[in-house]
PDB file of N, CA and C in Angstrom:
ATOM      1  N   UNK A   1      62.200  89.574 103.672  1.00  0.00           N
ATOM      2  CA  UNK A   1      61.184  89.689 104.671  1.00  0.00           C
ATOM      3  C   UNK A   1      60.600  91.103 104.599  1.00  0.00           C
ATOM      4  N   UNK A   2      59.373  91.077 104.373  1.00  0.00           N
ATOM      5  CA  UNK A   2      58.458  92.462 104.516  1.00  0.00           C
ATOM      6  C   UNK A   2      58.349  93.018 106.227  1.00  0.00           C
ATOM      7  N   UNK A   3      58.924  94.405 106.015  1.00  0.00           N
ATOM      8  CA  UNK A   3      58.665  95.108 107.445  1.00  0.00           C
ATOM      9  C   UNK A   3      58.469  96.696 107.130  1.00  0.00           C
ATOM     10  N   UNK A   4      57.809  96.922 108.116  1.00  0.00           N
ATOM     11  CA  UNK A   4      57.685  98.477 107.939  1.00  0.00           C
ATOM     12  C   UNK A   4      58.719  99.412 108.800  1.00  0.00           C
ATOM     13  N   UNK A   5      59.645  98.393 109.170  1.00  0.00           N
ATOM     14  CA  UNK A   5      60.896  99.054 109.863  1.00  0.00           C
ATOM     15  C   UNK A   5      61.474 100.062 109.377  1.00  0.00           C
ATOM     16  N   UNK A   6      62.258 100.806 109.116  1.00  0.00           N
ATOM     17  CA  UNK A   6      63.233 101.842 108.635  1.00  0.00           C
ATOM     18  C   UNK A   6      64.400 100.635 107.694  1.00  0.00           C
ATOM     19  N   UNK A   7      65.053 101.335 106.877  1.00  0.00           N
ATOM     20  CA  UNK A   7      65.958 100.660 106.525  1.00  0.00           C
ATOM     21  C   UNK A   7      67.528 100.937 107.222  1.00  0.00           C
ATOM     22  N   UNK A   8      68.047 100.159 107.041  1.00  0.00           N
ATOM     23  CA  UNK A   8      69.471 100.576 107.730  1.00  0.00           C
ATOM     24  C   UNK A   8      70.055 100.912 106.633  1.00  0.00           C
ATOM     25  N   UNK A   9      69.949 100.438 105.798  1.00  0.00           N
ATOM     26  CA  UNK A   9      71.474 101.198 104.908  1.00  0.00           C
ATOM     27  C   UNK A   9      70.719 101.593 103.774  1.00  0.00           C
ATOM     28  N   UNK A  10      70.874 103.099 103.471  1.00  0.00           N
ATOM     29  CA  UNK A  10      70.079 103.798 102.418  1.00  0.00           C
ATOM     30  C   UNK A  10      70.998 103.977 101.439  1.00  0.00           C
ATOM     31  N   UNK A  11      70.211 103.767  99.795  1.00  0.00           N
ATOM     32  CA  UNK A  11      70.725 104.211  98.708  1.00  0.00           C
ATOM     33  C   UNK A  11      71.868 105.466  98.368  1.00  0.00           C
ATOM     34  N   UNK A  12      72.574 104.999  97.576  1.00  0.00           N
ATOM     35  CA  UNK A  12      73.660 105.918  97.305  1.00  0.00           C
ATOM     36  C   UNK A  12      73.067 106.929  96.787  1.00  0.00           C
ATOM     37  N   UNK A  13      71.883 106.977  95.911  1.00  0.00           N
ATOM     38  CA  UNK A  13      71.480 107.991  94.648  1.00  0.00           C
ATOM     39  C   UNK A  13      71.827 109.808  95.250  1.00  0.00           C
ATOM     40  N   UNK A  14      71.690 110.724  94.202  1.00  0.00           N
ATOM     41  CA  UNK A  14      72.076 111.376  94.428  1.00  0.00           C
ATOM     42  C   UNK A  14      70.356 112.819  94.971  1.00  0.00           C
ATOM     43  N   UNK A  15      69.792 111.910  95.252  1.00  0.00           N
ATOM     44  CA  UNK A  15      68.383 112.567  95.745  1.00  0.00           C
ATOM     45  C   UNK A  15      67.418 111.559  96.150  1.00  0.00           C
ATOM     46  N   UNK A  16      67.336 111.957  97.078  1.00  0.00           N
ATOM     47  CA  UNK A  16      66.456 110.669  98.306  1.00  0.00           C
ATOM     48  C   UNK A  16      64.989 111.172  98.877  1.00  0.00           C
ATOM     49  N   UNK A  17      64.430 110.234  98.681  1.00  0.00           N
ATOM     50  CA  UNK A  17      63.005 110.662  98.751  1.00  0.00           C
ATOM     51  C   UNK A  17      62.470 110.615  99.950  1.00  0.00           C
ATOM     52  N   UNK A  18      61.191 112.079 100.632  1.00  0.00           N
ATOM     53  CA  UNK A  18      60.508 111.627 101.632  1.00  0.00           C
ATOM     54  C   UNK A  18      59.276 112.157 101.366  1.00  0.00           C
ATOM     55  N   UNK A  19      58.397 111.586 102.402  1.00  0.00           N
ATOM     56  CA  UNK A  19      56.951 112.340 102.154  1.00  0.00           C
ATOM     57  C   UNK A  19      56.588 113.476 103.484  1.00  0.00           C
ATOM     58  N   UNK A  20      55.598 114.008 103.030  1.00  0.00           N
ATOM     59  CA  UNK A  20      55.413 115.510 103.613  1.00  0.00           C
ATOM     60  C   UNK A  20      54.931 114.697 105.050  1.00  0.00           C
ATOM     61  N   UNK A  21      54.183 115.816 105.709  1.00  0.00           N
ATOM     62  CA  UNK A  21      53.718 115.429 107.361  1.00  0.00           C
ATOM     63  C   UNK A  21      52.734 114.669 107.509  1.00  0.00           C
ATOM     64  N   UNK A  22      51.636 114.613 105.953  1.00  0.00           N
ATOM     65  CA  UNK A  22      50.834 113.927 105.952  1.00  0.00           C
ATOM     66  C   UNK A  22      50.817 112.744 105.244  1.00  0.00           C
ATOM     67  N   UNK A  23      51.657 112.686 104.724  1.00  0.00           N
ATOM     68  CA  UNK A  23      52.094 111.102 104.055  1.00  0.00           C
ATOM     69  C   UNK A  23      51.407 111.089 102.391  1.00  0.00           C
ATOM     70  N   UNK A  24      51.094 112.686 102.155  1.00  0.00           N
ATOM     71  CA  UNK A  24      50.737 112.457 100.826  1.00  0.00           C
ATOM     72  C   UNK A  24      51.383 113.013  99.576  1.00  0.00           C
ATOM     73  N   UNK A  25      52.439 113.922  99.698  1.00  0.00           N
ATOM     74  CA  UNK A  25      53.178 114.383  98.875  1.00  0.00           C
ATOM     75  C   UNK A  25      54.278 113.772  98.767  1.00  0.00           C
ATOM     76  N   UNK A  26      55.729 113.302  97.794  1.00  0.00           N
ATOM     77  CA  UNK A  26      56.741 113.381  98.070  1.00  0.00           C
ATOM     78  C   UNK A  26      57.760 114.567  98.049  1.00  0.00           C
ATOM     79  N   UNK A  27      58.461 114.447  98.395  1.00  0.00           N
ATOM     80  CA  UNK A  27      59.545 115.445  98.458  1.00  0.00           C
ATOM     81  C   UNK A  27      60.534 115.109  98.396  1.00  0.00           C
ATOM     82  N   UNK A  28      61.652 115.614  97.469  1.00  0.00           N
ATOM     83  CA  UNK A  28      62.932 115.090  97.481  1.00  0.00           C
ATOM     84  C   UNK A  28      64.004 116.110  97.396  1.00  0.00           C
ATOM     85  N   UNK A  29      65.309 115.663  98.229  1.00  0.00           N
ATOM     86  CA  UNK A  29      65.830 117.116  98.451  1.00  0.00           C
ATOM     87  C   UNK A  29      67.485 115.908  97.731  1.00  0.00           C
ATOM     88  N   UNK A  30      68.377 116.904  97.569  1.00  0.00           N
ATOM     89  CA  UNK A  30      69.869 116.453  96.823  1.00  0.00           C
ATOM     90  C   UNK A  30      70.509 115.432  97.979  1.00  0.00           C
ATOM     91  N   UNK A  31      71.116 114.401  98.264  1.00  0.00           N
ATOM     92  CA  UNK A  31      71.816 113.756  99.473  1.00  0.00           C
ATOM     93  C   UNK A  31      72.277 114.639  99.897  1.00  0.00           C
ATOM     94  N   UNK A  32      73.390 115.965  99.411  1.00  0.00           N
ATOM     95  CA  UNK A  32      74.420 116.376  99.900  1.00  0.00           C
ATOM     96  C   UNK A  32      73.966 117.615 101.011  1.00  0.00           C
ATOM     97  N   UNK A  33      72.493 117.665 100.849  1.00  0.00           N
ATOM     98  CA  UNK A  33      71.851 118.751 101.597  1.00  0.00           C
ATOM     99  C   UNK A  33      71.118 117.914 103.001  1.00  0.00           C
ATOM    100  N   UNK A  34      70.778 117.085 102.770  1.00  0.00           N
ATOM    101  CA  UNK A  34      70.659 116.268 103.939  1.00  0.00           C
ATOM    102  C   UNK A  34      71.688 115.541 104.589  1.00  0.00           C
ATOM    103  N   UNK A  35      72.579 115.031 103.871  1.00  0.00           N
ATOM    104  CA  UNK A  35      73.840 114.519 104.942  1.00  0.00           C
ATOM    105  C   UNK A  35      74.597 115.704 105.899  1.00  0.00           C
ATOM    106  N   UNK A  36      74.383 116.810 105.114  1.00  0.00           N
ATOM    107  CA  UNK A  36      74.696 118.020 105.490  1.00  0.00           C
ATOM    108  C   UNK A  36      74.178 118.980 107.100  1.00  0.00           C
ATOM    109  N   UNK A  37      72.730 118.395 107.079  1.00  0.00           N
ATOM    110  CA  UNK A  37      71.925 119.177 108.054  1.00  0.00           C
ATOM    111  C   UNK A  37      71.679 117.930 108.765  1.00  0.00           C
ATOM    112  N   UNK A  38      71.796 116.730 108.466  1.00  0.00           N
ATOM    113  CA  UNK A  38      71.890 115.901 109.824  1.00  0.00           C
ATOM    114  C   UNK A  38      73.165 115.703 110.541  1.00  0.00           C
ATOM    115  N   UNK A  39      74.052 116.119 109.624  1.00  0.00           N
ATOM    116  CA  UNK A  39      75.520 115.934 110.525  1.00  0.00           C
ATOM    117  C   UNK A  39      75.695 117.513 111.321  1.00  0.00           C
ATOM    118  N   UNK A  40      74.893 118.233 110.733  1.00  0.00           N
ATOM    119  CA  UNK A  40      74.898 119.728 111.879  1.00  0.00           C
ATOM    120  C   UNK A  40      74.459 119.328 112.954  1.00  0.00           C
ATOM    121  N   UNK A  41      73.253 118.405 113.748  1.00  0.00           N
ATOM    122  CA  UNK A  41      72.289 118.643 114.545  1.00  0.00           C
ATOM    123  C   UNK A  41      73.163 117.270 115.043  1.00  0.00           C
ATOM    124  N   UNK A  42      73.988 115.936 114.456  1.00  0.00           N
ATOM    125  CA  UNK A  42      74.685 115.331 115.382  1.00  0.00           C
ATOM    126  C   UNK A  42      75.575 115.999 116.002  1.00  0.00           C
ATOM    127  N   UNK A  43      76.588 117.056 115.235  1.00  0.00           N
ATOM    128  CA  UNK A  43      77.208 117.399 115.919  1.00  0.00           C
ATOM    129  C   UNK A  43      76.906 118.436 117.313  1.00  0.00           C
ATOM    130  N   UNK A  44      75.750 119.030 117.281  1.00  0.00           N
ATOM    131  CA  UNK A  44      75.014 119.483 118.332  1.00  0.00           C
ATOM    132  C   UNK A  44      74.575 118.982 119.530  1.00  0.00           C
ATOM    133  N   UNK A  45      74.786 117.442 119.444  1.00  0.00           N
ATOM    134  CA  UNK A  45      74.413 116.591 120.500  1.00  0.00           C
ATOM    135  C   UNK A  45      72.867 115.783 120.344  1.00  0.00           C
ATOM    136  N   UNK A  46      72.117 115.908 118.659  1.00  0.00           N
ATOM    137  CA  UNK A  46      70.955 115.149 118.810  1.00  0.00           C
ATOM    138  C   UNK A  46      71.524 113.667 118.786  1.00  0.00           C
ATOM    139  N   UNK A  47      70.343 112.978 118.589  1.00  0.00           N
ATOM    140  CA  UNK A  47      70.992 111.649 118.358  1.00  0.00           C
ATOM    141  C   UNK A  47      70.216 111.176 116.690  1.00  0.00           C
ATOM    142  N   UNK A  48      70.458 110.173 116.460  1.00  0.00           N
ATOM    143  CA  UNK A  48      70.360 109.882 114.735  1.00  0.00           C
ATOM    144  C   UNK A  48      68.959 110.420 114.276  1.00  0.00           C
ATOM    145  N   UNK A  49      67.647 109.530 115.139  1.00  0.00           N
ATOM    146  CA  UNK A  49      66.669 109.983 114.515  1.00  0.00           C
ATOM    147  C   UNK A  49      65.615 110.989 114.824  1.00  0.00           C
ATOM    148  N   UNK A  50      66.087 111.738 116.007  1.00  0.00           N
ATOM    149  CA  UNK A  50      65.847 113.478 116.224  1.00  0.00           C
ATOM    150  C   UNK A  50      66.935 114.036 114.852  1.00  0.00           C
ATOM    151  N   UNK A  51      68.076 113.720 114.226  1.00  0.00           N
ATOM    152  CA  UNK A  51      68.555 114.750 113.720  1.00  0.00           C
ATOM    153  C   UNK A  51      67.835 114.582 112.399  1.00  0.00           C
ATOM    154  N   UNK A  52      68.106 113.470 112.427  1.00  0.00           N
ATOM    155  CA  UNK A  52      66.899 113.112 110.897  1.00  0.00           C
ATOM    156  C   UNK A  52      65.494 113.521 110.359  1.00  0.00           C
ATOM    157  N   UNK A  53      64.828 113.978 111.914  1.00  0.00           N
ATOM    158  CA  UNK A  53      63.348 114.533 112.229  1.00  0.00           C
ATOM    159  C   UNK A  53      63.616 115.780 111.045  1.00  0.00           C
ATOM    160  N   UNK A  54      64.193 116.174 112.294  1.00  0.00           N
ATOM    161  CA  UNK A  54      64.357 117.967 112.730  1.00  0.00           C
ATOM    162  C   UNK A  54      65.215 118.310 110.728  1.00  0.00           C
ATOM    163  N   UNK A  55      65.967 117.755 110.410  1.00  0.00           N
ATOM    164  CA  UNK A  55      66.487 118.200 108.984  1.00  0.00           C
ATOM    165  C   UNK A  55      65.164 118.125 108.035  1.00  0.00           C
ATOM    166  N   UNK A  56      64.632 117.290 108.081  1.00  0.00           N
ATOM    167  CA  UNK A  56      63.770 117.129 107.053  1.00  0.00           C
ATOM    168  C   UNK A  56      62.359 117.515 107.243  1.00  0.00           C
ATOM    169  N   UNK A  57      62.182 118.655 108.396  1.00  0.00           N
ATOM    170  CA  UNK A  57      61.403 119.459 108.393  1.00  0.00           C
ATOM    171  C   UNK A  57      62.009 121.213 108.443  1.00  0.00           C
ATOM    172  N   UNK A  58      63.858 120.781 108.775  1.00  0.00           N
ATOM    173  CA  UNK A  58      63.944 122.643 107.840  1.00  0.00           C
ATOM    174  C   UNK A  58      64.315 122.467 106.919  1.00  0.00           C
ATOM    175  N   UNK A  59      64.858 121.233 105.837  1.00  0.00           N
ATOM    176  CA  UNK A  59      64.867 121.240 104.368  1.00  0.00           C
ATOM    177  C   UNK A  59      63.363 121.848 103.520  1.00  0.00           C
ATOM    178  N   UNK A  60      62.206 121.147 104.470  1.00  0.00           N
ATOM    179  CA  UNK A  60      61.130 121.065 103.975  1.00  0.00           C
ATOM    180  C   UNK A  60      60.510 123.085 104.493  1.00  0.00           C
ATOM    181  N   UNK A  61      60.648 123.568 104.862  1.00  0.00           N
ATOM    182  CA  UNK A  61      61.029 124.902 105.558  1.00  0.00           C
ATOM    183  C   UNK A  61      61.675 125.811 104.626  1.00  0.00           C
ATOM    184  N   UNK A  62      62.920 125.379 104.595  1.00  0.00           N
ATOM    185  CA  UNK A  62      64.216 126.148 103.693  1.00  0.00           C
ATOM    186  C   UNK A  62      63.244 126.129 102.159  1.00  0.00           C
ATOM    187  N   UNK A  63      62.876 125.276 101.597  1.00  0.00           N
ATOM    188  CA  UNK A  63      62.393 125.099 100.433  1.00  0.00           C
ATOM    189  C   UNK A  63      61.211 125.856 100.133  1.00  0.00           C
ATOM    190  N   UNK A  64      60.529 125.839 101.152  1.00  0.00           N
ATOM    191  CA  UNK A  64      59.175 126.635 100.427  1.00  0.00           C
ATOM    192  C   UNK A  64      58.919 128.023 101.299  1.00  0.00           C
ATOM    193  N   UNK A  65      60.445 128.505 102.019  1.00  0.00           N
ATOM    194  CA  UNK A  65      60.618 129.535 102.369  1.00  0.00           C
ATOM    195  C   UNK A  65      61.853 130.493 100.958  1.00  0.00           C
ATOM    196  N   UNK A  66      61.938 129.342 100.050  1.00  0.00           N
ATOM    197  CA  UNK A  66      63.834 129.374  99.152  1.00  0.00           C
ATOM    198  C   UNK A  66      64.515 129.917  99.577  1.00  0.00           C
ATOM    199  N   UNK A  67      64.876 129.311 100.348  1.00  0.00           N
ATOM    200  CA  UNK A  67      66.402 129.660 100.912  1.00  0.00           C
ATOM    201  C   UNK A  67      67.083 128.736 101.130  1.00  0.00           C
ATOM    202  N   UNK A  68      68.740 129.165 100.718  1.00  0.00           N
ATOM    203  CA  UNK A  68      69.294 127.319 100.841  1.00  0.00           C
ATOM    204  C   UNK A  68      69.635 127.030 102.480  1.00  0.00           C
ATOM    205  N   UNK A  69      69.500 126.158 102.441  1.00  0.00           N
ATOM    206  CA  UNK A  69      69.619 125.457 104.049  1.00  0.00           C
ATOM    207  C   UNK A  69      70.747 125.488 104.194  1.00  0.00           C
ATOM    208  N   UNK A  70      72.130 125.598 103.272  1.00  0.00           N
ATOM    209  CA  UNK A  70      73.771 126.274 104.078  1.00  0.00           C
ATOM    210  C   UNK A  70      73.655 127.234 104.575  1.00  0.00           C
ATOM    211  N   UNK A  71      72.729 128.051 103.936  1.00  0.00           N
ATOM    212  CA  UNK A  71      72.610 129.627 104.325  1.00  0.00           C
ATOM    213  C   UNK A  71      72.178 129.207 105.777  1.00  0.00           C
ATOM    214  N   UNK A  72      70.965 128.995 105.620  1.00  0.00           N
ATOM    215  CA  UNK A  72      70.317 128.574 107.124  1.00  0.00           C
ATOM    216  C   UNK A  72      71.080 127.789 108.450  1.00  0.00           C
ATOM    217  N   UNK A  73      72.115 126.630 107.978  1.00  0.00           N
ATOM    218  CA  UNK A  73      72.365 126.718 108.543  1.00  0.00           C
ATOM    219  C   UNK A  73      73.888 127.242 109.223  1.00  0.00           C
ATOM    220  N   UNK A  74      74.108 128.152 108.590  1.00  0.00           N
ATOM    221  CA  UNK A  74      75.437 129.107 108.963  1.00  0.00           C
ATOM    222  C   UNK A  74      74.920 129.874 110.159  1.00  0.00           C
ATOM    223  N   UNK A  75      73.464 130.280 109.992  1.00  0.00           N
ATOM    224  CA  UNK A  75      72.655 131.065 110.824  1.00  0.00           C
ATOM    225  C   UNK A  75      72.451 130.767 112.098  1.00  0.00           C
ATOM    226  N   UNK A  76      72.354 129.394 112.068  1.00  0.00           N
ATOM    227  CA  UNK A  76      72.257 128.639 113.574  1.00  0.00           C
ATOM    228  C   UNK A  76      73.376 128.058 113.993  1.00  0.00           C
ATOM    229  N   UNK A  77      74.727 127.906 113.280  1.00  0.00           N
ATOM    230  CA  UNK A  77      75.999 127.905 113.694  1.00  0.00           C
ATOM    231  C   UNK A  77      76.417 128.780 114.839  1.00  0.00           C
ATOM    232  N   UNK A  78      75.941 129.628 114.716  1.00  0.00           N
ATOM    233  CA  UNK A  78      76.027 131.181 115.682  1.00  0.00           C
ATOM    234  C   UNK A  78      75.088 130.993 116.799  1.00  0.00           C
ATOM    235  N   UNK A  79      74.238 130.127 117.327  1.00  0.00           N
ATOM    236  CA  UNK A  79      73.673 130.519 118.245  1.00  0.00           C
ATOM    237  C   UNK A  79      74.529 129.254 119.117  1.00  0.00           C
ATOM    238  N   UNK A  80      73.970 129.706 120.236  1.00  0.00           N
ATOM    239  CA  UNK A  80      74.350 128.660 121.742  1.00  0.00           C
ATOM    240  C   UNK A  80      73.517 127.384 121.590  1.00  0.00           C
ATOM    241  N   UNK A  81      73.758 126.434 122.703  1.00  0.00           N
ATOM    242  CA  UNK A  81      72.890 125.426 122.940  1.00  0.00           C
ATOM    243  C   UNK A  81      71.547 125.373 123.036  1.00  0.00           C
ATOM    244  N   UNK A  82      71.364 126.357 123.762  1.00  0.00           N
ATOM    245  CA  UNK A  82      70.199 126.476 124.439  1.00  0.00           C
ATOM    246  C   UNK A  82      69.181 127.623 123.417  1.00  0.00           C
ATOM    247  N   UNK A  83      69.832 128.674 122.807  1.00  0.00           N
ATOM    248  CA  UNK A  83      69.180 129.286 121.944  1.00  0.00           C
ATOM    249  C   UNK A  83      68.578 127.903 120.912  1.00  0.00           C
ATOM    250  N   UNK A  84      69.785 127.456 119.840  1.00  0.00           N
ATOM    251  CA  UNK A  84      69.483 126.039 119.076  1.00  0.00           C
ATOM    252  C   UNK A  84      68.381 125.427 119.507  1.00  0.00           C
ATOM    253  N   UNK A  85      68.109 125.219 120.753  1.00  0.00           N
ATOM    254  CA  UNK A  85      67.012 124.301 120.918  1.00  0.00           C
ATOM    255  C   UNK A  85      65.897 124.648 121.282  1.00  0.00           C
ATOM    256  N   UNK A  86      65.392 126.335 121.373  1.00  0.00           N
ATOM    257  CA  UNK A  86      64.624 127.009 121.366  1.00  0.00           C
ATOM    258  C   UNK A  86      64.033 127.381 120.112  1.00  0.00           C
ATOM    259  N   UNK A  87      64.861 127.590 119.279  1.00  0.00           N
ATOM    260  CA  UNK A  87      64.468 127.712 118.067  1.00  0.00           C
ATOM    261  C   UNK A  87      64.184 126.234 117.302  1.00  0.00           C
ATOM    262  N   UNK A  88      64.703 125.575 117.481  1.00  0.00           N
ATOM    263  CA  UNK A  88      63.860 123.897 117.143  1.00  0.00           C
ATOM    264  C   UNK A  88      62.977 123.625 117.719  1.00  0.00           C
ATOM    265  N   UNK A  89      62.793 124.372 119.083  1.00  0.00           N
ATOM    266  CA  UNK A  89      61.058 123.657 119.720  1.00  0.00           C
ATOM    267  C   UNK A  89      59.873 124.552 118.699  1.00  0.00           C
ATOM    268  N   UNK A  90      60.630 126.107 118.826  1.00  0.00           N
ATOM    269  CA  UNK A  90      59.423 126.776 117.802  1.00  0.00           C
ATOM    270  C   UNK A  90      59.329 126.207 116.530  1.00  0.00           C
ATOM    271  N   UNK A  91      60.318 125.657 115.623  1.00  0.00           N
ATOM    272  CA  UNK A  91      59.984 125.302 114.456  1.00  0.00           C
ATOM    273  C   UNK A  91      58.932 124.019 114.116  1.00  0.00           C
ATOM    274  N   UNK A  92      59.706 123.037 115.356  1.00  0.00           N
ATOM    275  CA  UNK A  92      58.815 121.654 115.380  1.00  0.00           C
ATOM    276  C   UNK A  92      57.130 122.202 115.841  1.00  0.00           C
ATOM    277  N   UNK A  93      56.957 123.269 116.899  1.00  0.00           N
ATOM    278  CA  UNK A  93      55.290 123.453 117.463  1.00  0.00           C
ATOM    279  C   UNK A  93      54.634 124.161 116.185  1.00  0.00           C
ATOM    280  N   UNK A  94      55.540 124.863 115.341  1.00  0.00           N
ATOM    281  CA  UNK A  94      55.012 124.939 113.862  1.00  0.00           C
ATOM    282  C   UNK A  94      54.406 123.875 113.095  1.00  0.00           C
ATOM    283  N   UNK A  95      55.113 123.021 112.909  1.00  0.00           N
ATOM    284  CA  UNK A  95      54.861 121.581 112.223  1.00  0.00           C
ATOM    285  C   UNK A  95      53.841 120.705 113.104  1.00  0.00           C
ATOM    286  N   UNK A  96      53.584 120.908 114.026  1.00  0.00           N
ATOM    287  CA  UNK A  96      52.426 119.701 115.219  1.00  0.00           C
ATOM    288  C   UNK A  96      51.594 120.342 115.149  1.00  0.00           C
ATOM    289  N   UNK A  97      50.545 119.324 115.523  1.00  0.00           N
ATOM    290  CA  UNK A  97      49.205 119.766 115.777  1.00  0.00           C
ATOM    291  C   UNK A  97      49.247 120.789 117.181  1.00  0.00           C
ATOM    292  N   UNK A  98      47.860 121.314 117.199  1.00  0.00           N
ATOM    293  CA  UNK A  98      47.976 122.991 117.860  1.00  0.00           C
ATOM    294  C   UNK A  98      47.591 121.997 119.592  1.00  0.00           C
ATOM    295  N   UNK A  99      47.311 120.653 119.528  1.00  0.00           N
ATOM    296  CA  UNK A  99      46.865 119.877 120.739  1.00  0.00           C
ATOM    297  C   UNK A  99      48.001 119.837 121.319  1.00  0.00           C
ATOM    298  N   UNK A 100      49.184 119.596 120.840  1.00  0.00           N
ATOM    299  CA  UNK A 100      50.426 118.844 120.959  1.00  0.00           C
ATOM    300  C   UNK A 100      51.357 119.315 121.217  1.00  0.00           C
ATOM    301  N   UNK A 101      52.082 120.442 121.700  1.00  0.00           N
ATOM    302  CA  UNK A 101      53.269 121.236 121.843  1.00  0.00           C
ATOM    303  C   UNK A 101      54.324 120.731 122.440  1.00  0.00           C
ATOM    304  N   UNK A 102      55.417 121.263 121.849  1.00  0.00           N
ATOM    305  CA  UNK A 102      56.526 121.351 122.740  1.00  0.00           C
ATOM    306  C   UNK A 102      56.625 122.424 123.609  1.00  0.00           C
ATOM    307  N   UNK A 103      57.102 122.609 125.054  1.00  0.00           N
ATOM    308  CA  UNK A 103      57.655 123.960 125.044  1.00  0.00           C
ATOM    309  C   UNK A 103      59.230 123.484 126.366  1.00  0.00           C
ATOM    310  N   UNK A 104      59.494 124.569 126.539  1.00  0.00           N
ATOM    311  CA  UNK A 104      60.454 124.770 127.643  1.00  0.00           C
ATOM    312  C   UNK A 104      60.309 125.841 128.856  1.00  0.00           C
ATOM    313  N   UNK A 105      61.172 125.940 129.706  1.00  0.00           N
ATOM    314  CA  UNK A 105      60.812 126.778 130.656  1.00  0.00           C
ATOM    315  C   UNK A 105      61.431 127.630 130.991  1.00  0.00           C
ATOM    316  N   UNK A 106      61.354 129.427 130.710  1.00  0.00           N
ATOM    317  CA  UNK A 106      62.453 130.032 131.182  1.00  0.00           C
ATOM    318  C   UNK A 106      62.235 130.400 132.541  1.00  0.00           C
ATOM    319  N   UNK A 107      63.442 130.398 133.569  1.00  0.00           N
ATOM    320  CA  UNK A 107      63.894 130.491 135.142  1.00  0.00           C
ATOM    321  C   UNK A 107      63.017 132.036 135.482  1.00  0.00           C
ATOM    322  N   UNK A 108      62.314 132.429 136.051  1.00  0.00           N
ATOM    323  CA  UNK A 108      61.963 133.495 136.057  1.00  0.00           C
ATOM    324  C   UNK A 108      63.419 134.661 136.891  1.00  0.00           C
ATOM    325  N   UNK A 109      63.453 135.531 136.755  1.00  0.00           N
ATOM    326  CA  UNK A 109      64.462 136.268 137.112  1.00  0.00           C
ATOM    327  C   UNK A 109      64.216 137.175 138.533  1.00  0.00           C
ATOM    328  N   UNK A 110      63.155 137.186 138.845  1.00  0.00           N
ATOM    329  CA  UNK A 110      62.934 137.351 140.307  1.00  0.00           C
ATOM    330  C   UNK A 110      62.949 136.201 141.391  1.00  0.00           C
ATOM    331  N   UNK A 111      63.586 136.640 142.862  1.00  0.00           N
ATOM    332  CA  UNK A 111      63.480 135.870 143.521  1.00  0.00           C
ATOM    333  C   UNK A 111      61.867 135.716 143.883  1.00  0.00           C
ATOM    334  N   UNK A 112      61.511 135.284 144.026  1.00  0.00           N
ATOM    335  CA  UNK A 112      59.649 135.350 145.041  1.00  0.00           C
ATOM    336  C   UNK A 112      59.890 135.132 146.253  1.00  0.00           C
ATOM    337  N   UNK A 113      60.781 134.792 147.013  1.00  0.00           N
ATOM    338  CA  UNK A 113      61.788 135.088 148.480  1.00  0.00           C
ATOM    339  C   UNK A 113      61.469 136.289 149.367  1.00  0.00           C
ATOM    340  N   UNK A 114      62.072 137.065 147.905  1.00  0.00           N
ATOM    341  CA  UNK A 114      62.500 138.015 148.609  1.00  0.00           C
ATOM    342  C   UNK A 114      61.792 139.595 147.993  1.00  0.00           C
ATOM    343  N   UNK A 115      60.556 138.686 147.344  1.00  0.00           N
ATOM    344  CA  UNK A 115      59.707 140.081 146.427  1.00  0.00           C
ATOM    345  C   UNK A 115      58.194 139.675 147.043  1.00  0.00           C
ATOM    346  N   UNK A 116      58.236 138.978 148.225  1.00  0.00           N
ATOM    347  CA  UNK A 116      56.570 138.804 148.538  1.00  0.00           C
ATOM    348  C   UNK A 116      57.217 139.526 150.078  1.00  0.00           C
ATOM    349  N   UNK A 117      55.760 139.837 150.383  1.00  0.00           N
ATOM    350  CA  UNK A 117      55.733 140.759 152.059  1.00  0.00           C
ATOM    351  C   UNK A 117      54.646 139.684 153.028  1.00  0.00           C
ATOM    352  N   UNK A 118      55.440 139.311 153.836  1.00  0.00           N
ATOM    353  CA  UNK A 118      54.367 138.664 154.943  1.00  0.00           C
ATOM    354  C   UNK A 118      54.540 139.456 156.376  1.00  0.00           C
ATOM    355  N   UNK A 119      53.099 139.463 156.557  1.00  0.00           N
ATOM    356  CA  UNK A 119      52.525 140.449 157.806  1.00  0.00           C
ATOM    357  C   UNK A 119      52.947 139.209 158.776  1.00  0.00           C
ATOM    358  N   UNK A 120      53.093 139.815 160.072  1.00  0.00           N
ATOM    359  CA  UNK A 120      52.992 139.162 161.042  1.00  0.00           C
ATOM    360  C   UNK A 120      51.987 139.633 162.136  1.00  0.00           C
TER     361      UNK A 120
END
């Protein structure tokens, strides 16, 4: 049966193919570098196909920055939760259109309580 579904169970080979953001290049990176950087970002708490996103746009990153993506990601081994996912919103608003952003919100560190003056 023809579908444009995803497949469930992908080839053993030892380099697996994807295409760029625009669907016109391929790109192919070794399995052992992608099983690699999607099992980082499960173990981080994404789920299958956020981790799958997010790898195969810093493989695609790591590569035409050359740098190997162990390196890279030893680098983000070291940060917190919340750093991790700051630095994935900047990488992904890299990759999207400039319409489209991600962002997050940092808590501002003043009260406004107790830093505004009302006259009576």
């Amino acid at each position: 049966m023809i579908s444009n579904l995803p497949l469930e169970q992908q080839s053993n080979t030892d380099v697996r193919q994807f295409f760029d953001k625009f669907f016109l290049h391929p790109v192919s990176f070794p399995a052992a570098e992608i099983d690699a950087t999607v099992g980082f970002f499960l173990k981080n708490g994404f789920d299958i196909q956020s981790a799958r996103s997010v790898s195969i746009i810093l493989l695609n990153q790591a590569k035409a920055d050359n740098v190997s993506i162990f390196q890279l990601l030893d680098s983000l081994k070291q940060l917190s939760d919340v750093q991790l996912s700051q630095i994935i919103a900047q990488v992904l608003n890299a990759y999207r259109e400039k319409t489209s952003l991600l962002g997050y919100r940092i808590k501002p560190l003043t009260n406004t309580f107790e830093t505004r003056n009302i006259v009576v």
